[in-house]
N, C-alpha and C. Protein backbone atom coordinates (compact mmCIF):
# COMPACT_ATOMS: atom_id res chain seq x y z
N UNK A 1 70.24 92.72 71.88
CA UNK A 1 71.51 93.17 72.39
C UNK A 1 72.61 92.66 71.44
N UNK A 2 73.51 93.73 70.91
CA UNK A 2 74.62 93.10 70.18
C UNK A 2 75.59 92.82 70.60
N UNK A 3 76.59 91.72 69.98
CA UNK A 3 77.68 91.33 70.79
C UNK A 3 78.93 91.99 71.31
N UNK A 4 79.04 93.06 70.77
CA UNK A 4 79.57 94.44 71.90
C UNK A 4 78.65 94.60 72.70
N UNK A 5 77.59 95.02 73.11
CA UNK A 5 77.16 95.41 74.11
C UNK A 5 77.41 94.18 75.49
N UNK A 6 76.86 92.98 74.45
CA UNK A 6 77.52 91.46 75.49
C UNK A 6 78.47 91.94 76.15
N UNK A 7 79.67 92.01 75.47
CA UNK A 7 80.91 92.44 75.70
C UNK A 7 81.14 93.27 76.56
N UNK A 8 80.84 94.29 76.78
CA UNK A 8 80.87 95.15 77.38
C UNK A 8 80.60 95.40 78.83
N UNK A 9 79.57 94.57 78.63
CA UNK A 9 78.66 93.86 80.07
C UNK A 9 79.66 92.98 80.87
N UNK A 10 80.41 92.15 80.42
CA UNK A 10 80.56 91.03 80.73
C UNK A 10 81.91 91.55 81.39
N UNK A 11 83.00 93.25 80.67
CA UNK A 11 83.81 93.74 80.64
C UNK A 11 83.71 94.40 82.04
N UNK A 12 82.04 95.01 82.36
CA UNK A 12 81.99 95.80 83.30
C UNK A 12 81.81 94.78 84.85
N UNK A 13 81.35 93.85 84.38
CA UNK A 13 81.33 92.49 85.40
C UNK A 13 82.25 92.27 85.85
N UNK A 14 83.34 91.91 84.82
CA UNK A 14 84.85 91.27 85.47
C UNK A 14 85.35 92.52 86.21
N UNK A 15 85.48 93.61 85.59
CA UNK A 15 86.02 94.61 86.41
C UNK A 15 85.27 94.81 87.67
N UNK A 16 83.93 94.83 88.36
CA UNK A 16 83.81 95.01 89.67
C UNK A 16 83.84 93.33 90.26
N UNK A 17 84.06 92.12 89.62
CA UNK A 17 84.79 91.10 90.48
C UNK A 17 86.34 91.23 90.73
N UNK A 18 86.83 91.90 89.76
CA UNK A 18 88.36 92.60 89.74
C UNK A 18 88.64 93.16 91.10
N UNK A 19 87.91 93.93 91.34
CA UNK A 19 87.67 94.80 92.34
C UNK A 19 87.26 94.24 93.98
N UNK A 20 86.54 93.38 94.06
CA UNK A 20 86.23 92.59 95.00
C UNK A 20 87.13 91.95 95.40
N UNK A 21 87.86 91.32 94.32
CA UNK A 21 88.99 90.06 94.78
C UNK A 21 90.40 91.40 95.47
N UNK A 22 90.71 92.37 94.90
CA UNK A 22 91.26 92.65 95.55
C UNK A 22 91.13 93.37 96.74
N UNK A 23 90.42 93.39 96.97
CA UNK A 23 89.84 94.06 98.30
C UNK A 23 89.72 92.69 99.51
N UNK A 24 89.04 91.75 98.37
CA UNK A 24 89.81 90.30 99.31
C UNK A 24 90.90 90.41 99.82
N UNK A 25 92.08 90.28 98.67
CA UNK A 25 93.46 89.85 99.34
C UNK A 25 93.99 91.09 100.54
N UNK A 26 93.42 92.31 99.90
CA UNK A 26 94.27 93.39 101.05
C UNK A 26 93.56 93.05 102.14
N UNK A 27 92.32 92.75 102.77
CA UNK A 27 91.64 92.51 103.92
C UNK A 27 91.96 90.85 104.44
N UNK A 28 92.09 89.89 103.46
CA UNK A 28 92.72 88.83 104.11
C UNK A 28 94.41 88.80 104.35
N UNK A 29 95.11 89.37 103.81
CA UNK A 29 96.31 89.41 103.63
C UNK A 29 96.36 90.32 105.01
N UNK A 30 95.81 91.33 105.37
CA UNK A 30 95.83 92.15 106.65
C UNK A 30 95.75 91.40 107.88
N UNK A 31 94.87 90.79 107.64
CA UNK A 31 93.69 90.09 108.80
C UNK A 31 94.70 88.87 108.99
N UNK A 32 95.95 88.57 107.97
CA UNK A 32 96.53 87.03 108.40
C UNK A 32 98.06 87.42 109.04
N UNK A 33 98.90 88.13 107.82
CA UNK A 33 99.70 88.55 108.52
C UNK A 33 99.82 89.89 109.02
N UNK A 34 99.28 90.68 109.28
CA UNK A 34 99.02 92.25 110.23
C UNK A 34 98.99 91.61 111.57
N UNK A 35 98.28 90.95 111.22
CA UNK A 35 97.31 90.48 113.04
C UNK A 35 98.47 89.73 113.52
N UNK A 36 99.43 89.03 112.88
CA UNK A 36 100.33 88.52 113.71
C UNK A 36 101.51 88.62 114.76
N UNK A 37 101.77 90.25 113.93
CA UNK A 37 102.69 91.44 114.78
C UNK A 37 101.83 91.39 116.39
N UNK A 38 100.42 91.00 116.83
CA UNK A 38 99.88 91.50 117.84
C UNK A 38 100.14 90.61 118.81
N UNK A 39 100.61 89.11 118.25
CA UNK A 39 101.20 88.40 119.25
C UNK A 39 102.08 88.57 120.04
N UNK A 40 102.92 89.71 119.76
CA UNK A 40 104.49 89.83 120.39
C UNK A 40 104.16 90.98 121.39
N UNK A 41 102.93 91.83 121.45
CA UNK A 41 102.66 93.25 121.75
C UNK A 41 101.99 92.89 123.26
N UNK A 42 101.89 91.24 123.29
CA UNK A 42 101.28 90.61 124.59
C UNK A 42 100.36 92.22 125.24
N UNK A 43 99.18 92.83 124.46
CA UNK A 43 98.18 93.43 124.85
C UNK A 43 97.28 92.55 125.81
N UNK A 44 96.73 92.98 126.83
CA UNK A 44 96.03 92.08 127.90
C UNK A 44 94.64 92.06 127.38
N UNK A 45 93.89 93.36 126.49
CA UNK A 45 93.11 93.04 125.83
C UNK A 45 92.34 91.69 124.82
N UNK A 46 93.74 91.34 124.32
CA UNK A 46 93.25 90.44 122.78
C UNK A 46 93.91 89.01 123.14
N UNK A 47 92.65 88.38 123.53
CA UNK A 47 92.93 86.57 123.74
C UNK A 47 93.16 86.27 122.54
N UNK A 48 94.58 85.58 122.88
CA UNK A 48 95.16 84.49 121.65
C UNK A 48 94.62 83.44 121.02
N UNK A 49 93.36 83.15 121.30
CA UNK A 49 92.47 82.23 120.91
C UNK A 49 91.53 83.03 119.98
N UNK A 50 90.92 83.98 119.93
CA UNK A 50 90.52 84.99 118.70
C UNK A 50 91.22 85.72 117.96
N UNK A 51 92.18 85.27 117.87
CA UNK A 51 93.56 86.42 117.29
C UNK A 51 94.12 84.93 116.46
N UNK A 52 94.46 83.47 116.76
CA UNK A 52 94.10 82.68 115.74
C UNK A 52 92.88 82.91 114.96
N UNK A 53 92.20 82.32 115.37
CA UNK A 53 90.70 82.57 114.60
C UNK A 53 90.86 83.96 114.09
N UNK A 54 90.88 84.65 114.05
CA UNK A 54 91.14 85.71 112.79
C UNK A 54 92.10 85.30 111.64
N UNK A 55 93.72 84.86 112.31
CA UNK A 55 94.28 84.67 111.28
C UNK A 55 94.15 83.74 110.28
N UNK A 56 93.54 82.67 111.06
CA UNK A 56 92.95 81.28 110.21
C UNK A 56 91.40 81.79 109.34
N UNK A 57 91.03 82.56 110.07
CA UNK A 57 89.73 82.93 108.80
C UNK A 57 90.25 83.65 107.70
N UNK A 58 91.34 84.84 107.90
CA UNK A 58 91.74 85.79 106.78
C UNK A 58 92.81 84.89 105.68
N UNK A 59 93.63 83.53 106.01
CA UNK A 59 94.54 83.44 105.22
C UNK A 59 93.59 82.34 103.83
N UNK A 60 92.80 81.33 104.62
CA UNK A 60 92.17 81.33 103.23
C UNK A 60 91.29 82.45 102.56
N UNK A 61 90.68 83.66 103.20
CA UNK A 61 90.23 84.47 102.15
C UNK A 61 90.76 84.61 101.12
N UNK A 62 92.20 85.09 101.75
CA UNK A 62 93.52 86.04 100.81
C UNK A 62 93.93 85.06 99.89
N UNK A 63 93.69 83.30 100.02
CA UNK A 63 94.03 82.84 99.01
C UNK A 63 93.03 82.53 98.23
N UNK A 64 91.87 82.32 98.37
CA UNK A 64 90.81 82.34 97.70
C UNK A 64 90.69 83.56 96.61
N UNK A 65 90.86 84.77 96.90
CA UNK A 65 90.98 86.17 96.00
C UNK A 65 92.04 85.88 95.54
N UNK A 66 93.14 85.54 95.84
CA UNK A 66 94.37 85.22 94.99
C UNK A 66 94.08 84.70 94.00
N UNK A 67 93.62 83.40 94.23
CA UNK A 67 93.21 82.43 93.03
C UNK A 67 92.39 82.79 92.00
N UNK A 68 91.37 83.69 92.20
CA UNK A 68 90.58 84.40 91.84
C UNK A 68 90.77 85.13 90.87
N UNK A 69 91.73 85.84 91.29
CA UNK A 69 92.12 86.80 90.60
C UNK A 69 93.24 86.92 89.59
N UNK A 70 94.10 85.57 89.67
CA UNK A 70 95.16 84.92 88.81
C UNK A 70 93.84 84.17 87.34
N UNK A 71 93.03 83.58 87.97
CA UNK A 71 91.86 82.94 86.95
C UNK A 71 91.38 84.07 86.15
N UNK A 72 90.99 85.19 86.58
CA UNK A 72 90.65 86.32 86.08
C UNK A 72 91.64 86.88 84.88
N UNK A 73 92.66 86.96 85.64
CA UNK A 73 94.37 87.23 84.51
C UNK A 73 94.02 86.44 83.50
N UNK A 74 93.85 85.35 83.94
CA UNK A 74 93.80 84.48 82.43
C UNK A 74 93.22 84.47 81.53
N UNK A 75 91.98 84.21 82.59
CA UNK A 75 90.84 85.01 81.35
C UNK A 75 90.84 85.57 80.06
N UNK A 76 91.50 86.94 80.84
CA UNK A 76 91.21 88.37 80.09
C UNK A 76 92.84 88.25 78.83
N UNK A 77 93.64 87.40 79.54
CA UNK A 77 94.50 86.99 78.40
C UNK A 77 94.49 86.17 77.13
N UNK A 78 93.78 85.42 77.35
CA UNK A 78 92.93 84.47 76.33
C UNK A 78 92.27 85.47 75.65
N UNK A 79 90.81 86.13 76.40
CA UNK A 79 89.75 86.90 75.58
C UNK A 79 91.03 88.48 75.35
N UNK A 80 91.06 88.30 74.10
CA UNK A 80 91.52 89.59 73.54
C UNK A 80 90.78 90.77 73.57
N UNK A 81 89.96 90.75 73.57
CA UNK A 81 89.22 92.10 73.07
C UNK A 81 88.45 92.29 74.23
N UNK A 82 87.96 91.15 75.30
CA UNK A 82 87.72 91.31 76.76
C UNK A 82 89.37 91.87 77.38
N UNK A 83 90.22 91.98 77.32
CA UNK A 83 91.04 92.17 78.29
C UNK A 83 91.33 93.35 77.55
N UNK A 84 91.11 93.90 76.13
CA UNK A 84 91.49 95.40 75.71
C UNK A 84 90.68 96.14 76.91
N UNK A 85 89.21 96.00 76.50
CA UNK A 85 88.30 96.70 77.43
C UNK A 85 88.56 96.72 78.55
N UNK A 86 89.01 95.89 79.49
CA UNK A 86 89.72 95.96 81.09
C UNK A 86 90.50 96.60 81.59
N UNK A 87 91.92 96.51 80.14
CA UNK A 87 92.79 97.04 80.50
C UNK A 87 93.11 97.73 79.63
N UNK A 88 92.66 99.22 79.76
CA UNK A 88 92.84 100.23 78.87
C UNK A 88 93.76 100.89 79.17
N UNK A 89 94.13 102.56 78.45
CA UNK A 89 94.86 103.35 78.85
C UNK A 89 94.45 103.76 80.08
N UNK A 90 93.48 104.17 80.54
CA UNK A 90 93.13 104.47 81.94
C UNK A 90 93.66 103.55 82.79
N UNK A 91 93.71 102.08 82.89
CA UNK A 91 93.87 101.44 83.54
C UNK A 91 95.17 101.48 83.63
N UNK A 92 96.18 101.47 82.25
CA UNK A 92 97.73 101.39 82.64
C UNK A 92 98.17 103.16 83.46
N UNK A 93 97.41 103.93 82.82
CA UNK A 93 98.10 105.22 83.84
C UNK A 93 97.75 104.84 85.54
N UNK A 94 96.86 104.24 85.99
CA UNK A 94 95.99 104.14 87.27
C UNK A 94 96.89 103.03 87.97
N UNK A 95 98.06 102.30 87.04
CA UNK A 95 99.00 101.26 87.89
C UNK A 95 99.71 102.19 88.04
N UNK A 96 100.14 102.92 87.19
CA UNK A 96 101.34 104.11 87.74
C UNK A 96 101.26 104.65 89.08
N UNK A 97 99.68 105.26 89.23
CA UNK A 97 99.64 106.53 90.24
C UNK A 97 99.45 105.18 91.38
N UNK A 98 99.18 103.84 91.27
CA UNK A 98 98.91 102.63 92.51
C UNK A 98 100.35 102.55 92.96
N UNK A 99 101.05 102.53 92.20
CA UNK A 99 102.51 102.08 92.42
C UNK A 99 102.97 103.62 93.35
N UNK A 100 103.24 104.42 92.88
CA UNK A 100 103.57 105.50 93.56
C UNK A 100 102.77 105.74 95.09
N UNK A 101 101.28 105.88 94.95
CA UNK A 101 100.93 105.83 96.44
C UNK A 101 101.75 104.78 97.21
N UNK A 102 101.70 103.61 96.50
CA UNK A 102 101.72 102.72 97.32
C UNK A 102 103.57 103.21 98.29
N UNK A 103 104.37 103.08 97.04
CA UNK A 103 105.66 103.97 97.75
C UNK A 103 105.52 104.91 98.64
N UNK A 104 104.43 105.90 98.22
CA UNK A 104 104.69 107.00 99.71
C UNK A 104 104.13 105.90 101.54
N UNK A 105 103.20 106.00 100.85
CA UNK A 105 102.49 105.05 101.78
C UNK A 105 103.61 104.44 103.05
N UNK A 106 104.14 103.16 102.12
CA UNK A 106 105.19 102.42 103.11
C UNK A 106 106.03 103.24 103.32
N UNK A 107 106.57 104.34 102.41
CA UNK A 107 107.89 105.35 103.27
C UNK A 107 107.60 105.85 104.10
N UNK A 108 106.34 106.63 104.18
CA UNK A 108 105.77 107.35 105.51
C UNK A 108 105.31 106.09 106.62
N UNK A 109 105.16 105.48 106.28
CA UNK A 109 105.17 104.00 107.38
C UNK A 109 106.44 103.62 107.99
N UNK A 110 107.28 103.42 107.35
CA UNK A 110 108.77 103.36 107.41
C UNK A 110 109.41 104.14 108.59
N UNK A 111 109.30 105.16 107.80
CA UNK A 111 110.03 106.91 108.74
C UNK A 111 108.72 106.99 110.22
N UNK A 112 108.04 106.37 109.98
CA UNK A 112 106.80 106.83 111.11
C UNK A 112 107.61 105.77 112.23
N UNK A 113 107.71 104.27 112.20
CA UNK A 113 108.56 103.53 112.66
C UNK A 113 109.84 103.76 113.26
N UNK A 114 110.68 104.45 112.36
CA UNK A 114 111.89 104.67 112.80
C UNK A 114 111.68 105.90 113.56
N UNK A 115 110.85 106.98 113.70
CA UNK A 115 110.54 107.93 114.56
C UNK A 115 110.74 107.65 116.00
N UNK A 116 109.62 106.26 115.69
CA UNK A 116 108.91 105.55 117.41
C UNK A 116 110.39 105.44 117.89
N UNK A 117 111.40 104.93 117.40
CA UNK A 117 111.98 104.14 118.17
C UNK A 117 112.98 105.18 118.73
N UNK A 118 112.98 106.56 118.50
CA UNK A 118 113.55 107.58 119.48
C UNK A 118 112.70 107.91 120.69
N UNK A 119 111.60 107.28 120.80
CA UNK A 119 110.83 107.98 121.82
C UNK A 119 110.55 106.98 123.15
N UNK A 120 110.12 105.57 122.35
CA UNK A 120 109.96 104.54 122.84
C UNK A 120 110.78 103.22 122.67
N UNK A 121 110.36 102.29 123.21
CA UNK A 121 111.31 100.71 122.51
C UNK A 121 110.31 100.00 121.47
N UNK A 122 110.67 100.39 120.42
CA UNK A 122 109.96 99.03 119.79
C UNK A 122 110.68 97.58 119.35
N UNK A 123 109.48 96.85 119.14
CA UNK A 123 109.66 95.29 119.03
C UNK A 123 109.55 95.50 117.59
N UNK A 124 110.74 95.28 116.69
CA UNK A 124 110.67 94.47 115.49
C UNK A 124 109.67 93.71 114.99
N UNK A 125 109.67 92.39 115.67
CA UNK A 125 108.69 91.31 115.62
C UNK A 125 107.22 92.00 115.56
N UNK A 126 107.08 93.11 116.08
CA UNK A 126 105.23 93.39 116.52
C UNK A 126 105.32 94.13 115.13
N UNK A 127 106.04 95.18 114.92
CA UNK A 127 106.17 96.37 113.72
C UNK A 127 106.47 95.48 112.17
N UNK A 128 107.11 94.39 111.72
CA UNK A 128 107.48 94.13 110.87
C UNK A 128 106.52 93.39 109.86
N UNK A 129 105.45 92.99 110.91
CA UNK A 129 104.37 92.17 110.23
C UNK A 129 103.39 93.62 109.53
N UNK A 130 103.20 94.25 110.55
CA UNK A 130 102.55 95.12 109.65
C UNK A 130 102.79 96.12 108.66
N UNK A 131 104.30 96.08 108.79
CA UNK A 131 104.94 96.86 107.60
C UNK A 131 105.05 95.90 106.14
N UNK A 132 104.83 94.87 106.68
CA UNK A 132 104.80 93.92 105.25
C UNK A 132 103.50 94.08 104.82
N UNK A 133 102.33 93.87 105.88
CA UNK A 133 100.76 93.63 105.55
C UNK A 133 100.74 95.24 104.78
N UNK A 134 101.37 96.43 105.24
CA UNK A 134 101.01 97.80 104.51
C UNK A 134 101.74 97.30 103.16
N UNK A 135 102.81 96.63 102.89
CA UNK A 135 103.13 97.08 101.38
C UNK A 135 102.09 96.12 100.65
N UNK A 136 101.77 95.07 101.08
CA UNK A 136 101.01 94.35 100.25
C UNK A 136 99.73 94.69 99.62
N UNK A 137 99.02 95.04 100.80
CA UNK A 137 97.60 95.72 100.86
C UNK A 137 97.39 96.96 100.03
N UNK A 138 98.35 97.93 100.85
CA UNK A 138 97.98 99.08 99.91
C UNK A 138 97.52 99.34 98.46
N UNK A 139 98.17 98.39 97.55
CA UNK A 139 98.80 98.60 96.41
C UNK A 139 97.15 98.08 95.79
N UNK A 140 96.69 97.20 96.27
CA UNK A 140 95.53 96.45 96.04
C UNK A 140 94.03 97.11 96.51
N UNK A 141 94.48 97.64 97.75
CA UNK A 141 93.25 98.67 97.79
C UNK A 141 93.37 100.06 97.23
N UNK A 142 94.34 100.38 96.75
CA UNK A 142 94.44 101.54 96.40
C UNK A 142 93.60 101.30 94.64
N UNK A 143 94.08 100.39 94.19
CA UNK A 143 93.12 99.98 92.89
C UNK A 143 92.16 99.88 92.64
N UNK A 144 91.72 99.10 93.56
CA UNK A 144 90.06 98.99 93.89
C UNK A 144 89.45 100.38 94.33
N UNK A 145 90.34 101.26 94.61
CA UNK A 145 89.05 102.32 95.12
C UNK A 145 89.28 103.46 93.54
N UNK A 146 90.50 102.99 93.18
CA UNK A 146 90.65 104.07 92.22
C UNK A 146 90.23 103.48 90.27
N UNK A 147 90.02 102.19 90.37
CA UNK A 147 89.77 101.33 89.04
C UNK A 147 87.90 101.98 89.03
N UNK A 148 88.36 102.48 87.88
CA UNK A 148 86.92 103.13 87.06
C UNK A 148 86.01 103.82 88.13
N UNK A 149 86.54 104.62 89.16
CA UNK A 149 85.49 104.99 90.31
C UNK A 149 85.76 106.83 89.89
């Protein structure tokens, strides 16, 4: 095996741990602050004692993939010719079209929100957590499903 092919390997590796970690943070980042809007929604369904325990399991995920994935940055900044291969032209057009979903995304989240509140009463407090958990997340799963797939 020659040391491009190494390379290459090692290129296609980081990119599906790339991929994992962010799928971490959007699912822990969901799971910590999403879930917290549900406190205020006092549903008779969801005991507040598993609704911690969710949020306490998801916030170290989300920092664990964080970390992860900042180590990864570095990485690929150091290795030159590992981080060409990572981050190619494909990859910089594919932040473009992440960034843009991600905008429609929260606007239609947004306007979907401000809809409710002609029809019904909403709580700020319940709606605001998850309008934060959508901008965060999106942007991160939208990568992961769209990075080299």
């Amino acid at each position: 095996m020659t040391d491009n092919d190494r390379l290459i390997q090692q290129a296609e590796r980081l990119g599906h741990l790339r991929r994992l970690f962010l799928i971490g943070q959007a699912v822990g980042y969901i799971g910590w602050i999403g879930s917290s809007g549900l406190e205020y929604v006092r549903a008779p369904l969801i005991d507040p004692f598993i609704l911690k325990f969710v949020q306490n399991m998801c916030w170290p995920l989300w920092l664990v993939s964080l970390l992860a994935t900042l180590l990864l940055m570095r990485r690929t900044a150091i290795d030159r010719q590992l981080g060409a291969l990572l981050d190619d032209e494909r990859t910089s057009g594919l932040i473009k079209s992440v960034f843009q979903t991600s905008y429609w995304v929260l606007l239609i989240a947004v306007a979907l929100v401000y809809a409710a509140t002609f029809v019904a009463e909403v709580d700020i407090r319940a709606i605001a957590p998850v309008l934060l958990s959508i901008g965060v997340a999106v942007p991160s799963l939208t990568y992961a499903c769209l990075y080299r797939g």
